[in-house]
C-alpha atoms as a PDB file:
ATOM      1  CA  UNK A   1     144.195 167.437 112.835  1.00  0.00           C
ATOM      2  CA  UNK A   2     145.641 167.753 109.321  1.00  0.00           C
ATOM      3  CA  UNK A   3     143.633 164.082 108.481  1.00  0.00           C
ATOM      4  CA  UNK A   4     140.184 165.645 108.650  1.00  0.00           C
ATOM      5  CA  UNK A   5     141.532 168.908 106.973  1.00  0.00           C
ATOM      6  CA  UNK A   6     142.834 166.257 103.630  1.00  0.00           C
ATOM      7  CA  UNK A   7     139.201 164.424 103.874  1.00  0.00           C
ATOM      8  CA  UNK A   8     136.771 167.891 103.848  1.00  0.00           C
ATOM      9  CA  UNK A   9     139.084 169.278 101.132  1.00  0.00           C
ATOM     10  CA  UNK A  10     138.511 166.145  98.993  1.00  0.00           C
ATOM     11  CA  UNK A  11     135.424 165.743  99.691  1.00  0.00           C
ATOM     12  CA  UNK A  12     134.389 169.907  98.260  1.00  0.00           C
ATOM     13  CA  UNK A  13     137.265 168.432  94.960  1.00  0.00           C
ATOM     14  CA  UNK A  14     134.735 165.684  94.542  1.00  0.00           C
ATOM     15  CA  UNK A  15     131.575 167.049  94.355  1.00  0.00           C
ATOM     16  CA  UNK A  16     132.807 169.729  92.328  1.00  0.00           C
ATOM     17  CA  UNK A  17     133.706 167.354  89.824  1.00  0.00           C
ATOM     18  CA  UNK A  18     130.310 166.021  89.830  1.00  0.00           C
ATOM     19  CA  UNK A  19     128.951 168.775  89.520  1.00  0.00           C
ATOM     20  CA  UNK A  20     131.061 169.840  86.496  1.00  0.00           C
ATOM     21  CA  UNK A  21     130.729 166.555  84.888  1.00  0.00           C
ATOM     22  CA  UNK A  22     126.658 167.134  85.425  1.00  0.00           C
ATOM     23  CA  UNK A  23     126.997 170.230  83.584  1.00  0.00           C
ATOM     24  CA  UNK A  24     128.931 168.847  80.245  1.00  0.00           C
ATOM     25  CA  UNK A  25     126.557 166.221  80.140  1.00  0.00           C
ATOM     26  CA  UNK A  26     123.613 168.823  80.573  1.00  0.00           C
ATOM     27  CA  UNK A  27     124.786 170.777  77.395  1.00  0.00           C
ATOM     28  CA  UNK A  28     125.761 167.294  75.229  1.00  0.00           C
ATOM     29  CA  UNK A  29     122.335 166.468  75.889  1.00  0.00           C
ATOM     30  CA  UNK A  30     120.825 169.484  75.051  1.00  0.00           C
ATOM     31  CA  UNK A  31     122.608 170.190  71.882  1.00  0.00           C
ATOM     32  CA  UNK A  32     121.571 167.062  70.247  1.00  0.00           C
ATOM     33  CA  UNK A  33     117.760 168.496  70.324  1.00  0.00           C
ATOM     34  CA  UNK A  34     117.712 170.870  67.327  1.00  0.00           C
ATOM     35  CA  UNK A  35     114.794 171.424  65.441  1.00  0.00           C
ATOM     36  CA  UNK A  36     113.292 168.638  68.024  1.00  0.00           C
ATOM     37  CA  UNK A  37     110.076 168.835  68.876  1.00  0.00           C
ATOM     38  CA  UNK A  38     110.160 166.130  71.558  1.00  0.00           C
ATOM     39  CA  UNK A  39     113.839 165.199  72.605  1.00  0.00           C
ATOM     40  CA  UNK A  40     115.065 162.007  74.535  1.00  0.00           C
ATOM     41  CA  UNK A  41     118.179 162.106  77.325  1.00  0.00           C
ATOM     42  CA  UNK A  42     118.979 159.175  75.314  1.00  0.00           C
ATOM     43  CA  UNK A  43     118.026 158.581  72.140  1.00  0.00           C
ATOM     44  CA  UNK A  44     117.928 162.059  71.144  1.00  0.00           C
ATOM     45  CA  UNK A  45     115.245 163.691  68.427  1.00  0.00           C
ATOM     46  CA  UNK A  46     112.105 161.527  69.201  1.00  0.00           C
ATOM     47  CA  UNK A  47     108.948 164.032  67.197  1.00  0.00           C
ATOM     48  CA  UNK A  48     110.872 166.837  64.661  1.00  0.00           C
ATOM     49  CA  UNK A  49     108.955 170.449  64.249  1.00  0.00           C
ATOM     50  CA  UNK A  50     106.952 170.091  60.883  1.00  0.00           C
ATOM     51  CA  UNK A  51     108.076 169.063  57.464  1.00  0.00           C
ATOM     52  CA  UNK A  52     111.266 168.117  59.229  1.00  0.00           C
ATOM     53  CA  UNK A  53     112.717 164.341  58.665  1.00  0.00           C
ATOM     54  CA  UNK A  54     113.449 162.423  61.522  1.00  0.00           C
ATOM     55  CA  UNK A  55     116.464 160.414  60.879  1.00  0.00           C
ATOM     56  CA  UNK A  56     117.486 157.466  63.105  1.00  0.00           C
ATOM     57  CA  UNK A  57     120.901 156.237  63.492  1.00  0.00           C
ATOM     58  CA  UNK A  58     122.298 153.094  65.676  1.00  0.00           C
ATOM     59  CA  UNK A  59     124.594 154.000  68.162  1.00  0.00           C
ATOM     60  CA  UNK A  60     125.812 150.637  69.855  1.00  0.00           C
ATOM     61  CA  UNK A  61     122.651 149.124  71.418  1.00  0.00           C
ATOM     62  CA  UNK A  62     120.418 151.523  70.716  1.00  0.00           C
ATOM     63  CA  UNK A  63     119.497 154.454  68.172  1.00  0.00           C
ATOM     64  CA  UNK A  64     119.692 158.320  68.154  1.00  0.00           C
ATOM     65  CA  UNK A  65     117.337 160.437  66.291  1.00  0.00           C
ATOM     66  CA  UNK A  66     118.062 163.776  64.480  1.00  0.00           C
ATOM     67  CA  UNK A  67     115.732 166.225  62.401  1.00  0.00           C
ATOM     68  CA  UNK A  68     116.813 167.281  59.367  1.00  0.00           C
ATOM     69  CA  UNK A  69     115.453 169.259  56.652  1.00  0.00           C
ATOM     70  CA  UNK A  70     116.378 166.862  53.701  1.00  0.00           C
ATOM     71  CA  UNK A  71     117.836 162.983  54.208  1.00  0.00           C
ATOM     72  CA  UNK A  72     121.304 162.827  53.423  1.00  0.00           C
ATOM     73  CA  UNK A  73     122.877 160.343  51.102  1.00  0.00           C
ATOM     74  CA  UNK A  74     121.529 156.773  51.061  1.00  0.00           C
ATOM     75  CA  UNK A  75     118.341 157.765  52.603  1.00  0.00           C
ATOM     76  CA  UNK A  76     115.302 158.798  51.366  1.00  0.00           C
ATOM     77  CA  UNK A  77     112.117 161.047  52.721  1.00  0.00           C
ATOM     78  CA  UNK A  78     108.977 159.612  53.251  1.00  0.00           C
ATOM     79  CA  UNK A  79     106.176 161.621  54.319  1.00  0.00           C
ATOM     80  CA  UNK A  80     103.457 160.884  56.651  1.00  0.00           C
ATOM     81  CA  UNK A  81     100.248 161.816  58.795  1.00  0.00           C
ATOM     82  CA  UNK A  82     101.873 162.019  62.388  1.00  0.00           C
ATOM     83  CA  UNK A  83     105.463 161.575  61.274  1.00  0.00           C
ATOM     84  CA  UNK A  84     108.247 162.360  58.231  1.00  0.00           C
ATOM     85  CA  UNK A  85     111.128 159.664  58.349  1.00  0.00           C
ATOM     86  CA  UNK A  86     114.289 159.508  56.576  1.00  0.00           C
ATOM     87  CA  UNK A  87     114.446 155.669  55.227  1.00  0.00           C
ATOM     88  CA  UNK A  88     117.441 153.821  54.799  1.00  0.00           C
ATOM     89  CA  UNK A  89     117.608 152.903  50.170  1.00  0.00           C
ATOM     90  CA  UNK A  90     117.881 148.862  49.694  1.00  0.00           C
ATOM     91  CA  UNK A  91     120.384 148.853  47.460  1.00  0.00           C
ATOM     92  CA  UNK A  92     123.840 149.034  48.958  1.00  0.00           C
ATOM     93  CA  UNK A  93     125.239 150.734  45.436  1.00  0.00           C
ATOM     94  CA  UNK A  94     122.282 153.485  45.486  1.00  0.00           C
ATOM     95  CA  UNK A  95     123.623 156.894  45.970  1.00  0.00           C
ATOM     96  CA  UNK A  96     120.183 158.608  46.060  1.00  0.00           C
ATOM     97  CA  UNK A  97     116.715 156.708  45.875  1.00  0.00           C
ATOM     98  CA  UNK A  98     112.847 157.876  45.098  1.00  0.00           C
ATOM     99  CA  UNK A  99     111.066 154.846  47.288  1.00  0.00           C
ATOM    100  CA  UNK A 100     113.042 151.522  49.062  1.00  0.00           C
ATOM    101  CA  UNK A 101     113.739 150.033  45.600  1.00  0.00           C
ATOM    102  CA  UNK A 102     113.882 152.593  42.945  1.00  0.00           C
ATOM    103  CA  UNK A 103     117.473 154.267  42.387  1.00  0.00           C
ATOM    104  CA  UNK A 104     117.716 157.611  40.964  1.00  0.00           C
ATOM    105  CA  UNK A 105     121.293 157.867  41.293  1.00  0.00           C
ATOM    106  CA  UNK A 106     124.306 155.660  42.008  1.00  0.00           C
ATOM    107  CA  UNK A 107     127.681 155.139  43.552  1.00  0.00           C
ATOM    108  CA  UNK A 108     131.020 155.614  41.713  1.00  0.00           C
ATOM    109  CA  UNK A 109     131.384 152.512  39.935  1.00  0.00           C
ATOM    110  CA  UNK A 110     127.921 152.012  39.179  1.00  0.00           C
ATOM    111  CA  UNK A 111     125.504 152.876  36.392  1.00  0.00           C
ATOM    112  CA  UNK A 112     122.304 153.277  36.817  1.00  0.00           C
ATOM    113  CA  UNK A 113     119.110 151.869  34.600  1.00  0.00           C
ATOM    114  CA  UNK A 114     115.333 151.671  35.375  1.00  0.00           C
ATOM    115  CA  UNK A 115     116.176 152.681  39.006  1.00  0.00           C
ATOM    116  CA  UNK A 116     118.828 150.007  39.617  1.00  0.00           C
ATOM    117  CA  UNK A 117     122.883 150.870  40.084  1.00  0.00           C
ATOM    118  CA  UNK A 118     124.445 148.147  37.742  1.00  0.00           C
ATOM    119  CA  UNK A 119     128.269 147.714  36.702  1.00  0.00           C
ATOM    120  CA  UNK A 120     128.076 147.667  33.023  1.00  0.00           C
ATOM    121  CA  UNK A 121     125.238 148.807  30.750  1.00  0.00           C
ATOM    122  CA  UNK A 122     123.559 146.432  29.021  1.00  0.00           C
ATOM    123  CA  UNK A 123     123.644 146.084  24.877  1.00  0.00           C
ATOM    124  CA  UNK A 124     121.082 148.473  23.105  1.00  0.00           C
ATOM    125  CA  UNK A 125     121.771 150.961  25.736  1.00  0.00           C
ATOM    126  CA  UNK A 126     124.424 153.947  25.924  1.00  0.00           C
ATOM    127  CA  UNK A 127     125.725 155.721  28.734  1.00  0.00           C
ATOM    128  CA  UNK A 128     125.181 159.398  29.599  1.00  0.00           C
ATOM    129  CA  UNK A 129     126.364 160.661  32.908  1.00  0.00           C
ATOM    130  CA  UNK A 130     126.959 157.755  34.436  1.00  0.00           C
ATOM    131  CA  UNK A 131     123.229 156.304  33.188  1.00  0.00           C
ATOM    132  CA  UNK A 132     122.143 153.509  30.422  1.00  0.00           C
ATOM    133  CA  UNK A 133     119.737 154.871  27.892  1.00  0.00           C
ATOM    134  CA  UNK A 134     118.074 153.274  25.537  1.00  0.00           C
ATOM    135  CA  UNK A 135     119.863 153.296  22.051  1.00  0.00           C
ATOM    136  CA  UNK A 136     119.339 157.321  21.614  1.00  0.00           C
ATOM    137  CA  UNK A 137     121.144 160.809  20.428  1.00  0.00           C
ATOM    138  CA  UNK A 138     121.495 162.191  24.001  1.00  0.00           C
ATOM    139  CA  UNK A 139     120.686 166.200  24.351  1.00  0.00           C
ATOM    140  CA  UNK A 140     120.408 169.112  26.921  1.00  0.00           C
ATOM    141  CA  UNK A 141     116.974 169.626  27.653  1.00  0.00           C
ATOM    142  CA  UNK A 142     115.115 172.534  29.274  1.00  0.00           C
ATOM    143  CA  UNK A 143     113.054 172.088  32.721  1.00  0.00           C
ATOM    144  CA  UNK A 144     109.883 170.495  32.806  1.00  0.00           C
ATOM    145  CA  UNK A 145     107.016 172.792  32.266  1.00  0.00           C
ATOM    146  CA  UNK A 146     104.318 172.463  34.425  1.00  0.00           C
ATOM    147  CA  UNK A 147     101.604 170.099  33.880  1.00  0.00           C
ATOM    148  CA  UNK A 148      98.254 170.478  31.647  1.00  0.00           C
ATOM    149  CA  UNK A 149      94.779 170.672  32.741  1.00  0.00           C
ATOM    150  CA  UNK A 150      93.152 167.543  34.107  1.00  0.00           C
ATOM    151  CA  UNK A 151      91.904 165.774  30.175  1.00  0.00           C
ATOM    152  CA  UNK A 152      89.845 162.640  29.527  1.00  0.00           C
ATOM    153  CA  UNK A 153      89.101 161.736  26.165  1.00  0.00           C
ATOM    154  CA  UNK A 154      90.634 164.993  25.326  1.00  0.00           C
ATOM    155  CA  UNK A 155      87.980 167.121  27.314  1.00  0.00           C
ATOM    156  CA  UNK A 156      88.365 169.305  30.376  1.00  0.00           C
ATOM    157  CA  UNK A 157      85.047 167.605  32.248  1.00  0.00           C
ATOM    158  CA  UNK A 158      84.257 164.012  32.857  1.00  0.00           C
ATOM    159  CA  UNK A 159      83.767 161.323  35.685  1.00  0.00           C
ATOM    160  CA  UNK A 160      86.778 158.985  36.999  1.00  0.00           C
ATOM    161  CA  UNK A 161      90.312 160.025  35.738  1.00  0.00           C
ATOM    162  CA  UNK A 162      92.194 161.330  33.379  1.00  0.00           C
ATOM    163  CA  UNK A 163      95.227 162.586  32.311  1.00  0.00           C
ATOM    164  CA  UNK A 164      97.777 165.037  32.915  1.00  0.00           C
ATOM    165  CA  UNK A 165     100.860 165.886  30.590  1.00  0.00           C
ATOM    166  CA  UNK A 166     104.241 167.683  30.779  1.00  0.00           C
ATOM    167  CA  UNK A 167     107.068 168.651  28.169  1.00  0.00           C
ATOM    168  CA  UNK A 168     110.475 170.026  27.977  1.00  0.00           C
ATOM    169  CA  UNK A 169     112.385 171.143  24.986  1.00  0.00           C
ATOM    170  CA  UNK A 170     115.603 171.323  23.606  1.00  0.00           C
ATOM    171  CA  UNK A 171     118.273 173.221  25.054  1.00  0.00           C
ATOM    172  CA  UNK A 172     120.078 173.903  22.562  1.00  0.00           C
ATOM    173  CA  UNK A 173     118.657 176.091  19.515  1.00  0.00           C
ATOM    174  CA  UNK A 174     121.560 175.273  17.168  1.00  0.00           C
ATOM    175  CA  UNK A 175     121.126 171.752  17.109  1.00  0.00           C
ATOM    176  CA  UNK A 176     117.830 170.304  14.676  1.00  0.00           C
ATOM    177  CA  UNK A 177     117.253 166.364  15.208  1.00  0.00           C
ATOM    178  CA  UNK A 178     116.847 164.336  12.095  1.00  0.00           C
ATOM    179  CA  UNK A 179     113.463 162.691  12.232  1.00  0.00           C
ATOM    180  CA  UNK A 180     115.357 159.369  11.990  1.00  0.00           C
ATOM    181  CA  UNK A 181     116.689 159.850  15.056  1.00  0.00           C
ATOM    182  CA  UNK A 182     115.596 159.202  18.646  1.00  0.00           C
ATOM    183  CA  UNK A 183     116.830 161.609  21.196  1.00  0.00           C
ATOM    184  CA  UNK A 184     116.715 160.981  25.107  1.00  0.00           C
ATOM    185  CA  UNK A 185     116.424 161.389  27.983  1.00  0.00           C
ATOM    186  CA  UNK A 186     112.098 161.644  27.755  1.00  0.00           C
ATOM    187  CA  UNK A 187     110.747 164.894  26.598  1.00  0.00           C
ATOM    188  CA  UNK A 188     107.237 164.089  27.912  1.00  0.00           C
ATOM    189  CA  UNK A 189     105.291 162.373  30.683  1.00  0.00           C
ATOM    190  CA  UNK A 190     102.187 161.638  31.659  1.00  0.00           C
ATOM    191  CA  UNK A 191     100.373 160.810  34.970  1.00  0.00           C
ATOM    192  CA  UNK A 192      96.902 160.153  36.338  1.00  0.00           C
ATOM    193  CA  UNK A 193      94.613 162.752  37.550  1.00  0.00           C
ATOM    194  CA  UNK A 194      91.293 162.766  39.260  1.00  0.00           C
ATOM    195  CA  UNK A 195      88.117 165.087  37.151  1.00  0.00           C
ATOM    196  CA  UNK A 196      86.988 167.914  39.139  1.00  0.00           C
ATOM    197  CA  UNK A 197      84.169 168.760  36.366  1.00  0.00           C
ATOM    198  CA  UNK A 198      81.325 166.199  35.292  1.00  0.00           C
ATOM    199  CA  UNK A 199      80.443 167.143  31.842  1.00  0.00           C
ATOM    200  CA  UNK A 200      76.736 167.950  31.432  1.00  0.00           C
ATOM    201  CA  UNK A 201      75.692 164.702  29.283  1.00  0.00           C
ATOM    202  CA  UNK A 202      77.627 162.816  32.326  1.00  0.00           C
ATOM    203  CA  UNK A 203      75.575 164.960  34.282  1.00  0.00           C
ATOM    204  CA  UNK A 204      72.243 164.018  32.693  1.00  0.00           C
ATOM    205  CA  UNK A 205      73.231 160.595  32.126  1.00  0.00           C
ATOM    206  CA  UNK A 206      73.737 159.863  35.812  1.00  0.00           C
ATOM    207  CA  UNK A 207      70.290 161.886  37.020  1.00  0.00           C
ATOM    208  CA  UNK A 208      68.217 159.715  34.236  1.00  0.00           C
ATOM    209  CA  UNK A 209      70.309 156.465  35.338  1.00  0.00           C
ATOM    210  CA  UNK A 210      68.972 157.753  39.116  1.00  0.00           C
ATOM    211  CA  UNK A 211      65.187 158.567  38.155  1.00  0.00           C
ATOM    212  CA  UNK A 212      65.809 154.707  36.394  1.00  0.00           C
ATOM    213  CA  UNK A 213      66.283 153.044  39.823  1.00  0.00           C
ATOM    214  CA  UNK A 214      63.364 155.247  41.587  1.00  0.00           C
ATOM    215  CA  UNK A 215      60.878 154.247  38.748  1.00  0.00           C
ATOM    216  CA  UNK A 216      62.158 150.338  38.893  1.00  0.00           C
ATOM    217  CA  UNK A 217      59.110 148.362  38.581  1.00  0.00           C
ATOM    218  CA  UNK A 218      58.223 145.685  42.111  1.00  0.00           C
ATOM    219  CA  UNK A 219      58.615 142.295  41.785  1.00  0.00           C
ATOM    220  CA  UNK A 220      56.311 139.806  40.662  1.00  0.00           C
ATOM    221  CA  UNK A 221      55.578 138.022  44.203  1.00  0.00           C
ATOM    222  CA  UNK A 222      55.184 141.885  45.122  1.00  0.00           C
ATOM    223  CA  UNK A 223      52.358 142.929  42.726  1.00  0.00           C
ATOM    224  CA  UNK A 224      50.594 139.553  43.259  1.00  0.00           C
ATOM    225  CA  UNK A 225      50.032 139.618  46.899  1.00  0.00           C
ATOM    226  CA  UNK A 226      48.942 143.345  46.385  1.00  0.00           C
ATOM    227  CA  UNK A 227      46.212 141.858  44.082  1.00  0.00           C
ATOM    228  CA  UNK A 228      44.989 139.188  46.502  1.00  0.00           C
ATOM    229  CA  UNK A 229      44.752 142.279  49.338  1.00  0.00           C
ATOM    230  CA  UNK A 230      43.024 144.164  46.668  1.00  0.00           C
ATOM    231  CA  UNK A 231      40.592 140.775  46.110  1.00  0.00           C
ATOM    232  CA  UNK A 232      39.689 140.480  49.449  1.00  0.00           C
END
């Protein structure tokens, strides 16, 4: 009588261990879907809310995905139509990258120049927080301002591009460069823009050049065989 007592009493230990383990699993699962906007059992984050990054990292055989609100060292964010993904930098030495290739900042041990982590800088350059500048007075500079109206040829209305321009200053009102000397980092950039204002000659210029077409005269094999209808 006792045997059947021993089996129905392991039998209610067993499935209450399944169920238990059911449960833990239930809330691992679940608690690797923050900020998901479609989750996997898994493979975790598989769509992240917007301007989230989804980040994907191999776990044995297969990956996991999280979404995070910036990519964390190593990585950097690319943007897209359906999808923002945290991408792995190229370069093993690259702390922090802007693109696969380009290095904005390195590991200890490294120096970086032109976007690349190197070991020494090279001659004609000088190092400046752990970065090779060119052969320059290195000073604190303000923050960028923001960037000019959309110029070509120095006017605020044209066709095609032009170009935008931004400047900071320096930081430090005490301390008056020689004009001999070059100072660094950049103070000023420029970048391409697209014209949002066709200038009025452009204007007139492209209405004559489409009154030109309209008015083009017909070809020669044209006007003859009007002449020979005209004949007979």
């Amino acid at each position: 009588m006792r045997l059947p007592l021993v089996a129905i009493a392991m039998s209610f230990l067993c499935d209450a261990l399944r169920s238990a383990s059911r449960s833990d699993a239930q809330r691992d699962w679940s608690g690797s879907c923050v900020n998901c906007k479609e989750c996997s059992r898994d493979n975790g984050c598989v769509r992240c809310a917007q301007r989230l990054f989804l980040l994907l990292l191999r776990h044995g055989m297969s990956h996991h995905g999280s979404c995070l609100t910036t990519c964390p060292k190593g990585y950097f964010g690319q943007r897209g139509p359906r999808l923002n993904r945290c991408l792995k930098c190229r370069p093993a030495n690259c702390e922090h990258c802007f693109g696969r290739d380009f290095c904005t900042q390195c590991k200890s041990g490294f120096r970086l120049y032109m976007g690349h982590c190197i070991n020494d800088c090279p001659a004609g350059t000088v190092m400046n927080n752990n970065e090779c500048l060119d052969d320059c007075i290195p000073v604190p500079l303000t923050e960028w301002s923001a960037w000019s109206a959309c110029l070509r040829n120095g006017s605020p209305c044209g066709v095609r591009l032009g170009q935008q321009t931004r400047t900071r200053d320096i930081a430090a009102s005490d301390f008056t460069p020689s004009p001999d000397w070059t100072t660094c980092p950049s103070r000023s950039q420029t970048r391409s823009c697209r014209m949002n204002t066709v200038c009025p000659t452009d204007s007139r210029r492209l209405m004559a050049r489409g009154r030109g077409r309209k008015r083009k005269s017909k070809p020669l094999w044209m006007l003859a065989n009007s002449n020979a209808r005209n004949i007979f």
